[in-house]
Protein backbone atom coordinates (compact mmCIF):
# COMPACT_ATOMS: atom_id res chain seq x y z
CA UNK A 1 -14.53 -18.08 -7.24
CA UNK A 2 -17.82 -19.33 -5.13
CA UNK A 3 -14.83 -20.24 -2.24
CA UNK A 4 -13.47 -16.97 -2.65
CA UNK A 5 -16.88 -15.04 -2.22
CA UNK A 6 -17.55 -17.43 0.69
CA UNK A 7 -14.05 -16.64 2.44
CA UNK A 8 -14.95 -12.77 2.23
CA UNK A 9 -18.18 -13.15 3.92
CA UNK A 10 -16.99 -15.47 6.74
CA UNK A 11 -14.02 -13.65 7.56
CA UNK A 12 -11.33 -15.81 6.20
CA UNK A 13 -8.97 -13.21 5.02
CA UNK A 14 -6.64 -11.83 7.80
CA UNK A 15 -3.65 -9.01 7.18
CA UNK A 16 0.34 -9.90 8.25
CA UNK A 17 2.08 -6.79 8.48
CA UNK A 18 5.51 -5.69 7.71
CA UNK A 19 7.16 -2.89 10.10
CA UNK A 20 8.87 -0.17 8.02
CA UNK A 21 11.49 1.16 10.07
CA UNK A 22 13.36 4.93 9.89
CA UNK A 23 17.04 4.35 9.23
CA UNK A 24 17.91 6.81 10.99
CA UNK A 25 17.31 6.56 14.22
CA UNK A 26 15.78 3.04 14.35
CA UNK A 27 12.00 3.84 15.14
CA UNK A 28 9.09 2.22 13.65
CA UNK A 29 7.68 4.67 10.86
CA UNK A 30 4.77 2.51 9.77
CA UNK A 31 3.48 -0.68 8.89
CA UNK A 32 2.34 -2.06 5.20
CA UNK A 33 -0.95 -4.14 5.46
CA UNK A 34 -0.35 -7.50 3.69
CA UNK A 35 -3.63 -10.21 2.92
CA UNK A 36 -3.53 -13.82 3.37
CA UNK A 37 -6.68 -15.96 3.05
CA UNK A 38 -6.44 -18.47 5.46
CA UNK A 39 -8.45 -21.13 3.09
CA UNK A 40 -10.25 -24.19 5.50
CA UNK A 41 -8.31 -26.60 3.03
CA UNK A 42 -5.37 -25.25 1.31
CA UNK A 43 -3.95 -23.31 4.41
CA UNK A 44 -2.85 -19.98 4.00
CA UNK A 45 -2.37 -18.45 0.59
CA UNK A 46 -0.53 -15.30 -0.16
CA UNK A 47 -2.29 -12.98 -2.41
CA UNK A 48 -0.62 -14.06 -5.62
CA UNK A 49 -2.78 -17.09 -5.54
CA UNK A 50 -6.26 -15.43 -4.84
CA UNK A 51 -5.85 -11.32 -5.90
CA UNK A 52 -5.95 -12.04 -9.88
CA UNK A 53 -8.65 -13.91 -9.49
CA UNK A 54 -10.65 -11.27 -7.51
CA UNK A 55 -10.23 -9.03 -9.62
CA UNK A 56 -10.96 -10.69 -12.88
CA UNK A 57 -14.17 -11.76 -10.89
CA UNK A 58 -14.90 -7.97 -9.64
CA UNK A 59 -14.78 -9.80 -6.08
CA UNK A 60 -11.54 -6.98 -5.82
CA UNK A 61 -13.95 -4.21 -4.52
CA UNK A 62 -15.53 -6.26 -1.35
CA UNK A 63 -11.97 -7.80 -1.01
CA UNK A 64 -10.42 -4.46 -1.06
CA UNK A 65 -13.10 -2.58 1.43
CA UNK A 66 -12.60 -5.26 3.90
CA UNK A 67 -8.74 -5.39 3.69
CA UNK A 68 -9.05 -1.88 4.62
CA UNK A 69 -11.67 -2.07 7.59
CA UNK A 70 -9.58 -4.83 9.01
CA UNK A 71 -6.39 -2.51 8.62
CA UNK A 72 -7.85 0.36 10.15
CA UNK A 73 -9.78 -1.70 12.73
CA UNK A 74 -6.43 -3.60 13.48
CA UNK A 75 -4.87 0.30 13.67
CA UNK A 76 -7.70 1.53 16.51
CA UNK A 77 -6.82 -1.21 18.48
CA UNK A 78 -3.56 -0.91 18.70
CA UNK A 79 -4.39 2.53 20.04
CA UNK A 80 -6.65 1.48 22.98
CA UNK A 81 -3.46 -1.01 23.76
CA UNK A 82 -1.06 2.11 24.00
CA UNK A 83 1.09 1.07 20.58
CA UNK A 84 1.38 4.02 18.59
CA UNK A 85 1.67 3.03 15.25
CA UNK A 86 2.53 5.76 13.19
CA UNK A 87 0.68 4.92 9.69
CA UNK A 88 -0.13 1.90 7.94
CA UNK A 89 0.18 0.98 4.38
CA UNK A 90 -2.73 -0.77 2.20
CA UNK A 91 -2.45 -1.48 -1.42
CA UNK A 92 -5.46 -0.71 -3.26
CA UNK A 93 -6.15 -2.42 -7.08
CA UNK A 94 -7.09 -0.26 -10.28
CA UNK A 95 -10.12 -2.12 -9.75
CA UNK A 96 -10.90 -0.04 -6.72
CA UNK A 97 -10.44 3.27 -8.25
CA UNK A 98 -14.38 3.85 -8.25
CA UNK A 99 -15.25 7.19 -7.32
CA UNK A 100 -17.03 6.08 -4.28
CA UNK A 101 -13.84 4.73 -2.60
CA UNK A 102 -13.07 7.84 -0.74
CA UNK A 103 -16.57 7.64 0.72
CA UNK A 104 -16.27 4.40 1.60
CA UNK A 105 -12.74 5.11 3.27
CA UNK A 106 -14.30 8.19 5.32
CA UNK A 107 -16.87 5.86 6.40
CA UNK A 108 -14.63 3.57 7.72
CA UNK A 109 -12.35 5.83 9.32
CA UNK A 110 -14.72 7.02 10.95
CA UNK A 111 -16.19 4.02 12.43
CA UNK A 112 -12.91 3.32 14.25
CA UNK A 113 -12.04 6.87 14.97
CA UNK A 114 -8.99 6.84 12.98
CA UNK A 115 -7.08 9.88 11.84
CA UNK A 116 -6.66 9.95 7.76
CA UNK A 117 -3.37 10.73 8.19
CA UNK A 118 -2.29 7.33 9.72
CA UNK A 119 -3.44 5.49 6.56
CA UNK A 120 -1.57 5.35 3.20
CA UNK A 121 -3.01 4.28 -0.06
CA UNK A 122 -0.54 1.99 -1.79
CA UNK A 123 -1.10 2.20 -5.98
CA UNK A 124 0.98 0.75 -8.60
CA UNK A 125 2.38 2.58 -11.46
CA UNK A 126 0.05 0.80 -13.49
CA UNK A 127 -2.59 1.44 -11.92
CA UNK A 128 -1.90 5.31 -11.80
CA UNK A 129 -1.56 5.28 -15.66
CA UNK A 130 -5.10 3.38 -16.23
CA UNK A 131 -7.28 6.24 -16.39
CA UNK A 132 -5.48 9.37 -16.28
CA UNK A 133 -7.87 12.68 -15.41
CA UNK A 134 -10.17 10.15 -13.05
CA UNK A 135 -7.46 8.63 -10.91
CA UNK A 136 -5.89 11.95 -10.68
CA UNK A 137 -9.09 13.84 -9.25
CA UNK A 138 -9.32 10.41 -6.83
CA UNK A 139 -5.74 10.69 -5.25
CA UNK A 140 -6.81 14.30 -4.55
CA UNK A 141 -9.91 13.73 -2.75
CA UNK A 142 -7.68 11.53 -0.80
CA UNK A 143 -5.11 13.71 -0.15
CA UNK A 144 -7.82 16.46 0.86
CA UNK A 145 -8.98 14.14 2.97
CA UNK A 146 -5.51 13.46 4.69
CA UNK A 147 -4.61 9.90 3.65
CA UNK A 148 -1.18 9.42 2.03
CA UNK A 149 -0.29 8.48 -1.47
CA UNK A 150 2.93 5.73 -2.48
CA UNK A 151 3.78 4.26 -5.70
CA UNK A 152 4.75 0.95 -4.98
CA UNK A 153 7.59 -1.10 -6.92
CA UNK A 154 8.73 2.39 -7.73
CA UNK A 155 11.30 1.80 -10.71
CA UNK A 156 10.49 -0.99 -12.88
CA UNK A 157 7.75 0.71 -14.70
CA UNK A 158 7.76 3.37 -18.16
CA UNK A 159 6.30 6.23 -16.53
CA UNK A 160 7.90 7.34 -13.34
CA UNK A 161 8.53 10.78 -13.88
CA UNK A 162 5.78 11.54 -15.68
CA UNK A 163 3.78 10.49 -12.27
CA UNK A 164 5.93 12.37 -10.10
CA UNK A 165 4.85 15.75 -11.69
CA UNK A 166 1.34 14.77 -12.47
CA UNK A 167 -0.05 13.03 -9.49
CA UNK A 168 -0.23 14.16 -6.01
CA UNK A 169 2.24 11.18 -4.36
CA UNK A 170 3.50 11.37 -0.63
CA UNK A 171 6.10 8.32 -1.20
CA UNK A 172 8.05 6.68 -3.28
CA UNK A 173 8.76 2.65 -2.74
CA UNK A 174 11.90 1.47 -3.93
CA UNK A 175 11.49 -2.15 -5.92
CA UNK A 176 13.11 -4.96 -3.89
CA UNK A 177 14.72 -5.96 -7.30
CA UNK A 178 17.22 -2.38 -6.79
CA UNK A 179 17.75 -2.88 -3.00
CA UNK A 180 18.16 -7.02 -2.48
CA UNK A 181 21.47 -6.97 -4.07
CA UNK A 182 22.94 -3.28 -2.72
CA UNK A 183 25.85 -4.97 -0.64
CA UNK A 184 27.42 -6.60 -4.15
CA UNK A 185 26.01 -4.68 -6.75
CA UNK A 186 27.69 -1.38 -7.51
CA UNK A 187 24.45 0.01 -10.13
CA UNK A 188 21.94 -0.94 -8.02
CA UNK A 189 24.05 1.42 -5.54
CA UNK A 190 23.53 4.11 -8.36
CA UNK A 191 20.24 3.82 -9.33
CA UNK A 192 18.84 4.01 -5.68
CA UNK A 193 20.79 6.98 -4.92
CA UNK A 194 19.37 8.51 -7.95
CA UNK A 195 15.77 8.09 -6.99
CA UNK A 196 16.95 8.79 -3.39
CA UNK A 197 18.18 12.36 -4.31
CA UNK A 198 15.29 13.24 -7.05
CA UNK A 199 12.51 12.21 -4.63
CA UNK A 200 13.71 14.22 -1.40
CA UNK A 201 14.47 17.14 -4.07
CA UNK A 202 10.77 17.34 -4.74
CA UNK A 203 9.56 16.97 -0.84
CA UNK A 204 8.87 12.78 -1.01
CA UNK A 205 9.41 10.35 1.68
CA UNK A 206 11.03 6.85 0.58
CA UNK A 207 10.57 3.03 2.04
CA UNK A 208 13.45 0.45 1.06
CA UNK A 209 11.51 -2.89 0.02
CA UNK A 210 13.25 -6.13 0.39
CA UNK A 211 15.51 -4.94 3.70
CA UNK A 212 16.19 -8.82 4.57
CA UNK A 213 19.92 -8.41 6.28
CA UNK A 214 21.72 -6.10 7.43
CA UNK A 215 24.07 -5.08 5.00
């Protein structure tokens, strides 16, 4: 924990990224924002080893505000370079659904001189579920402010639907687990085009996790 709240103040968490690209025609349609902590001894950890414990420790909210400064900051420069990256992806904990995270967003947007509509806030379906009237009134300050909403690992939880018509969502992510094996695997074939056809019946844009070959 103390190395944890030590690597957030020096700046020892960086972001990877992961192009998301549009099928059809082969362009870059956005990036997702992914943490590593690039510990002085251990190397570089994925989040797996270091986001539980943030957020058992309530270290998730300075985590989670820097994750997105670096994303944005990482998005302005990009745009002094000429690279026009249309919107980046950052997954925010349930322990960040304070009401003062759209502030704190706005703030930062700000400071770079970032559009709201090139970020997108990246939720579980967990996390939409954890406190139903206050994360709803949330998403919609964000939305009203022009970020982007996506349920992430879209599929493998209870309550899909019932978030579809509830919450306002821009995107739907497929779960890796439904797309890895769509070459071989004739109802993984089904299931996707189901949540294909419902979510671009009801106006929502859909990312593919777990594209790893070509087929």
């Amino acid at each position: 924990e103390s190395e944890l709240r030590e690597a957030i103040a020096a700046g020892q968490l960086e972001l990877h990224y992961q192009p998301q690209f549009d099928l059809a025609d082969n362009r870059l349609a956005g990036m997702e924002a992914l943490v590593r902590w690039n510990h002085p001894r251990l190397g570089v950890l994925p989040p797996l080893r270091f986001i539980p414990l943030a957020e058992d420790t309530g270290l998730i909210w300075p985590l989670g505000l820097q994750v997105i400064e670096l994303a944005v900051a990482q998005m302005a420069a990009w745009a002094r370079q000429g690279i026009e990256v249309p919107r980046v992806a950052v997954n925010v904990s349930p322990a960040q659904l304070r009401p003062e995270l759209v502030d704190e967003i706005r703030v930062i947007l700000d400071r770079h001189g970032v559009s709201p509509r090139r970020l997108e806030i990246e939720l579980t379906e967990s996390a939409l579920t954890a406190d139903g009237p206050a994360v709803n009134g949330l998403l919609l300050a964000l939305r009203e402010m022009g970020a982007s909403i996506a349920i992430d690992d879209f599929g493998v939880g209870y309550s899909s639907l019932t978030l579809l018509r509830r919450l306002p969502i821009s995107a739907l992510k497929i779960d890796r687990s439904f797309v890895s094996e769509l070459a071989s695997n004739r109802q993984d074939v089904a299931i996707v085009e189901a949540i294909l056809t419902m979510a671009h019946s009801v106006g929502l844009r859909t990312v593919a996790e777990g594209v790893e070959h070509p087929e």
